[in-house]
Protein backbone atom coordinates (compact mmCIF):
# COMPACT_ATOMS: atom_id res chain seq x y z
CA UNK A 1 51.33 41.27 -41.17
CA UNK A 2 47.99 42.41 -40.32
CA UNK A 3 45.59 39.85 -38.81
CA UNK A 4 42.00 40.71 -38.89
CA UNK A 5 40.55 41.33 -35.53
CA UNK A 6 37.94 38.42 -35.11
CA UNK A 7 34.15 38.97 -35.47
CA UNK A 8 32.62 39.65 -31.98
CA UNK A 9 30.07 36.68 -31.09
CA UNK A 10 26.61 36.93 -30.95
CA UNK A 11 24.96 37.64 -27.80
CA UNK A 12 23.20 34.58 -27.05
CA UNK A 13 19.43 34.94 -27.63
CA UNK A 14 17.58 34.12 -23.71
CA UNK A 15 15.17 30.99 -23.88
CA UNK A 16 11.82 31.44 -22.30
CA UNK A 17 11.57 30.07 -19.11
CA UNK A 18 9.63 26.94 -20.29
CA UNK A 19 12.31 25.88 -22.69
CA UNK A 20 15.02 25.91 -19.92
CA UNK A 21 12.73 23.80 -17.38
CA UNK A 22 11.73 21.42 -20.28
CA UNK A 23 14.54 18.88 -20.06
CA UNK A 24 13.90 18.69 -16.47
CA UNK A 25 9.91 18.26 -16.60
CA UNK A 26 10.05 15.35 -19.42
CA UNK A 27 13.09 13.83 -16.66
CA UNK A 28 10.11 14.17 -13.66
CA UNK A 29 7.37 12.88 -16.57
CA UNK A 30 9.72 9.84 -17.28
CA UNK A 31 10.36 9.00 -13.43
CA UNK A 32 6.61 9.57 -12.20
CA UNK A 33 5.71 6.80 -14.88
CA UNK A 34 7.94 4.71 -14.18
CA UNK A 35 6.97 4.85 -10.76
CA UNK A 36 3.45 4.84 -11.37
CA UNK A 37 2.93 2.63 -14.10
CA UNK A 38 0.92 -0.55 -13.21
CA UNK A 39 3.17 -3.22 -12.92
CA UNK A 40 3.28 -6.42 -15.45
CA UNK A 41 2.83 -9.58 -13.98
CA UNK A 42 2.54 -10.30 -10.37
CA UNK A 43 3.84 -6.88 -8.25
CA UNK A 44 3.82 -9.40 -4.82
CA UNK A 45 5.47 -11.89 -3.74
CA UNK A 46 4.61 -14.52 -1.33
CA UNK A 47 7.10 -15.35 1.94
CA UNK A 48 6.83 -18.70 3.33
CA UNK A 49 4.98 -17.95 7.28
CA UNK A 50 5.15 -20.75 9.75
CA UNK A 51 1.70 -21.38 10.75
CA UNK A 52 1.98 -19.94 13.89
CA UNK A 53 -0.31 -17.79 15.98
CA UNK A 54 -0.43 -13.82 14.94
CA UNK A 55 0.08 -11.17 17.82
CA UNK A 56 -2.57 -9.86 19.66
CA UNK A 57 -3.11 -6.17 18.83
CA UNK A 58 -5.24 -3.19 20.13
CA UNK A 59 -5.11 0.03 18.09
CA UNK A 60 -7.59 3.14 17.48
CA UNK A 61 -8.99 3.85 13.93
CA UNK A 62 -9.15 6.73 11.74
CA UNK A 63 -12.22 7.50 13.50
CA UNK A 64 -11.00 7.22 17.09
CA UNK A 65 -12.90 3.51 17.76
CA UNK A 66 -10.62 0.72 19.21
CA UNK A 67 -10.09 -2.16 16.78
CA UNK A 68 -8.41 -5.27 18.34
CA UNK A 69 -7.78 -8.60 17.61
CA UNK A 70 -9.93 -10.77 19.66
CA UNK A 71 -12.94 -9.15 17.77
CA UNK A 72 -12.14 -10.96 15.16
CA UNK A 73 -11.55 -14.54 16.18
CA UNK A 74 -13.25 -16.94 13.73
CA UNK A 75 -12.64 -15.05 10.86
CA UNK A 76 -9.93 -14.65 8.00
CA UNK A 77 -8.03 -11.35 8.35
CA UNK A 78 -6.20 -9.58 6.01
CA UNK A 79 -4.10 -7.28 7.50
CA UNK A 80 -2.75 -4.87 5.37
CA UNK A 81 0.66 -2.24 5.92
CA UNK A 82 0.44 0.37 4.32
CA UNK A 83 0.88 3.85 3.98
CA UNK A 84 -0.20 7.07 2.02
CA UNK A 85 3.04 8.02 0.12
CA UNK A 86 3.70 4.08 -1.28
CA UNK A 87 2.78 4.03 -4.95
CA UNK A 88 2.27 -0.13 -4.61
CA UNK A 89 0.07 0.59 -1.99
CA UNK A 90 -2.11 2.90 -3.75
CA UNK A 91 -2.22 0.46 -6.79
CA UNK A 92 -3.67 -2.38 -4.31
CA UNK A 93 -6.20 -0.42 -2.44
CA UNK A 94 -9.38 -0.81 -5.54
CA UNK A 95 -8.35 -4.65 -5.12
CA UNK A 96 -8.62 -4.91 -1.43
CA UNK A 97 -11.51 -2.40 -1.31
CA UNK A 98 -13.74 -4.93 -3.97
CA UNK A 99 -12.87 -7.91 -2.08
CA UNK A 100 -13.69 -6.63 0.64
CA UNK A 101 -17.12 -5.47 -0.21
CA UNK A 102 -17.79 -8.88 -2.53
CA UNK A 103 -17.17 -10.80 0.35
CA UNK A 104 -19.16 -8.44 2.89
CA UNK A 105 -21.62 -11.62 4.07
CA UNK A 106 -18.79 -13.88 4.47
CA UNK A 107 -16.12 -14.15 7.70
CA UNK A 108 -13.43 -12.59 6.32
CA UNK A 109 -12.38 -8.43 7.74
CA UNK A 110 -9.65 -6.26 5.17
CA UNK A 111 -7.74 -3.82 7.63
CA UNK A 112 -5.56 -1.46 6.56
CA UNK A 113 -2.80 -0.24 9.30
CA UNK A 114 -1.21 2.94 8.14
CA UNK A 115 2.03 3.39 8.84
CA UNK A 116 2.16 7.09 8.13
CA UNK A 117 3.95 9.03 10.45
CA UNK A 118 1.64 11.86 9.39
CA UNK A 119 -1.33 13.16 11.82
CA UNK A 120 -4.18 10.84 12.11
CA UNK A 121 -6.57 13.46 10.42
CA UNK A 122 -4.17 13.55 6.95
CA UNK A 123 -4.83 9.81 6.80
CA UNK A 124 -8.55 10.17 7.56
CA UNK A 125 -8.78 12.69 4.73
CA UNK A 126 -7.24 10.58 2.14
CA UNK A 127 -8.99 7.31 3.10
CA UNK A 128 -11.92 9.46 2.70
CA UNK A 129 -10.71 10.52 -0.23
CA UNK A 130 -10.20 7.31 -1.64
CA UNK A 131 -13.49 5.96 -0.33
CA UNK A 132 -11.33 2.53 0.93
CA UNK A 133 -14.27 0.84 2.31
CA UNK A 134 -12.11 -1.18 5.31
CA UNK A 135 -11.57 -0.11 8.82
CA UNK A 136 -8.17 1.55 8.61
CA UNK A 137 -5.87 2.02 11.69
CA UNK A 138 -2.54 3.73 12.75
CA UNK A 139 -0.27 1.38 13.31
CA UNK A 140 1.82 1.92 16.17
CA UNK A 141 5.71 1.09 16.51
CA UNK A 142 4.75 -2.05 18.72
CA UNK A 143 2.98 -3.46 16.40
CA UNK A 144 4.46 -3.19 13.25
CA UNK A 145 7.23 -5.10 15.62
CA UNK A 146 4.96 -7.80 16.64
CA UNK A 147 5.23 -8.41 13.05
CA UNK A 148 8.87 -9.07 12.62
CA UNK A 149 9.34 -4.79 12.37
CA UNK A 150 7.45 -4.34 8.69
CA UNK A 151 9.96 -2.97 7.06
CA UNK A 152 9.07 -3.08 2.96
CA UNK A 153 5.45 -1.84 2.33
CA UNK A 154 2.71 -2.91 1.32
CA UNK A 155 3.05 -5.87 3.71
CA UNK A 156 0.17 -8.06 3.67
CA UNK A 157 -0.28 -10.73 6.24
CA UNK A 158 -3.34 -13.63 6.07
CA UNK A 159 -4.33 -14.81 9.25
CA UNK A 160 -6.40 -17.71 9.56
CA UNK A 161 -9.71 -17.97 11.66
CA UNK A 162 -7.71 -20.21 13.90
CA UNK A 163 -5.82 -16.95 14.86
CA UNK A 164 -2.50 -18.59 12.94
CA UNK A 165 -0.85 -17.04 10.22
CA UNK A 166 -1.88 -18.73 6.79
CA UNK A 167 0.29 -16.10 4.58
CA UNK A 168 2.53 -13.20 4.20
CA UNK A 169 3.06 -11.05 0.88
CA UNK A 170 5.31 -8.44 -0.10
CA UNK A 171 4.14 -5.55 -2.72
CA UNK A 172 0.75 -4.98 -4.05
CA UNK A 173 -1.20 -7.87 -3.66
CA UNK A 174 -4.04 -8.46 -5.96
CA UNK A 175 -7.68 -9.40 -5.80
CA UNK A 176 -7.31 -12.85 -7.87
CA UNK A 177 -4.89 -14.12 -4.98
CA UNK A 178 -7.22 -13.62 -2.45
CA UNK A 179 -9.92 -14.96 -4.52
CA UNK A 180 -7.19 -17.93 -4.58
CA UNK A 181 -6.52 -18.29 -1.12
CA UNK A 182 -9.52 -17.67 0.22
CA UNK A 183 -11.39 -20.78 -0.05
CA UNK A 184 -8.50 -22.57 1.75
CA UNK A 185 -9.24 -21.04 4.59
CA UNK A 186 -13.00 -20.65 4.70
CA UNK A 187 -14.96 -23.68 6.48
CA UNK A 188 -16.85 -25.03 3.47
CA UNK A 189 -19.89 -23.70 5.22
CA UNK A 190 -18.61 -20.20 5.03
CA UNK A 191 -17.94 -20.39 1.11
């Protein structure tokens, strides 16, 4: 008994390049927003601080000036970790750049200390970039120990103009919270 020989298979018809790279470009489109997105709700969260005093610091700026800590006795400080490739980061910078510059007349300094490990001129360039209105360091090992070694970023510490710490947050802080925390540190004089 004969069996027919069995019909030879198509040769398979080559996708354009595009088609094969598709599943993994919607897979990259699908992780950047995720990663991207603007959070819902609160994207901070606030760590009890004992009101103790900060470290002293002394670092150099973006622009090669020395910013330290004494120079800004008798105000509120927000010092901000942060760093160039943090998403959460980038998502708080607007907020901390129009507080800063709505409360411009008041005693109350926004610093950013970068914790890129990048050149200082690659930060330069993107806080330029970025037009972030606050002095912005590079934060050096030492001091991002002083801290209790910042670890998660953005880090976000409140210091009072006392020199004490007032508050500590975790992820992107917002504007409205320092709207809301603000006036319980200014001297009503100051407000």
């Amino acid at each position: 008994m004969n069996t027919p020989a069995p019909a030879p298979k198509p040769a398979p018809v080559a996708q354009p390049s595009w088609q094969r790279r598709l599943p993994l470009l919607v897979c990259l489109l699908v992780l950047a927003y995720w990663y991207l997105k603007p959070s819902s709700g609160a994207g901070f969260i606030r760590v009890p601080m004992p009101r103790v005093a900060a470290p002293a610091w002394s670092l150099t700026n973006i622009h090669g000036q020395r910013l330290d800590s004494a120079a800004f006795t008798g105000r509120v400080v927000i010092l901000n970790f942060w760093a160039t490739f943090c998403p959460p980061c980038l998502r708080e910078i607007p907020d901390l750049a129009a507080f800063h510059l709505a409360h411009s007349n008041q005693p109350v300094a926004v610093l950013g200390l970068s914790l890129d490990s990048s050149p200082p001129d690659s930060v330069r360039a993107f806080v330029e970039k970025q037009r972030i209105p606050y002095p912005v360091a590079i934060a050096d090992a030492a001091t991002a120990e002083a801290f209790g070694n910042v670890g998660q970023i953005p880090t976000t510490f409140i210091i009072a103009p006392d020199g004490t710490f007032a508050a500590r947050y975790l992820g992107a802080l917002t504007r409205e919270e320092l709207e809301r925390i603000l006036p319980t540190l200014l001297p009503s004089t100051a407000r």
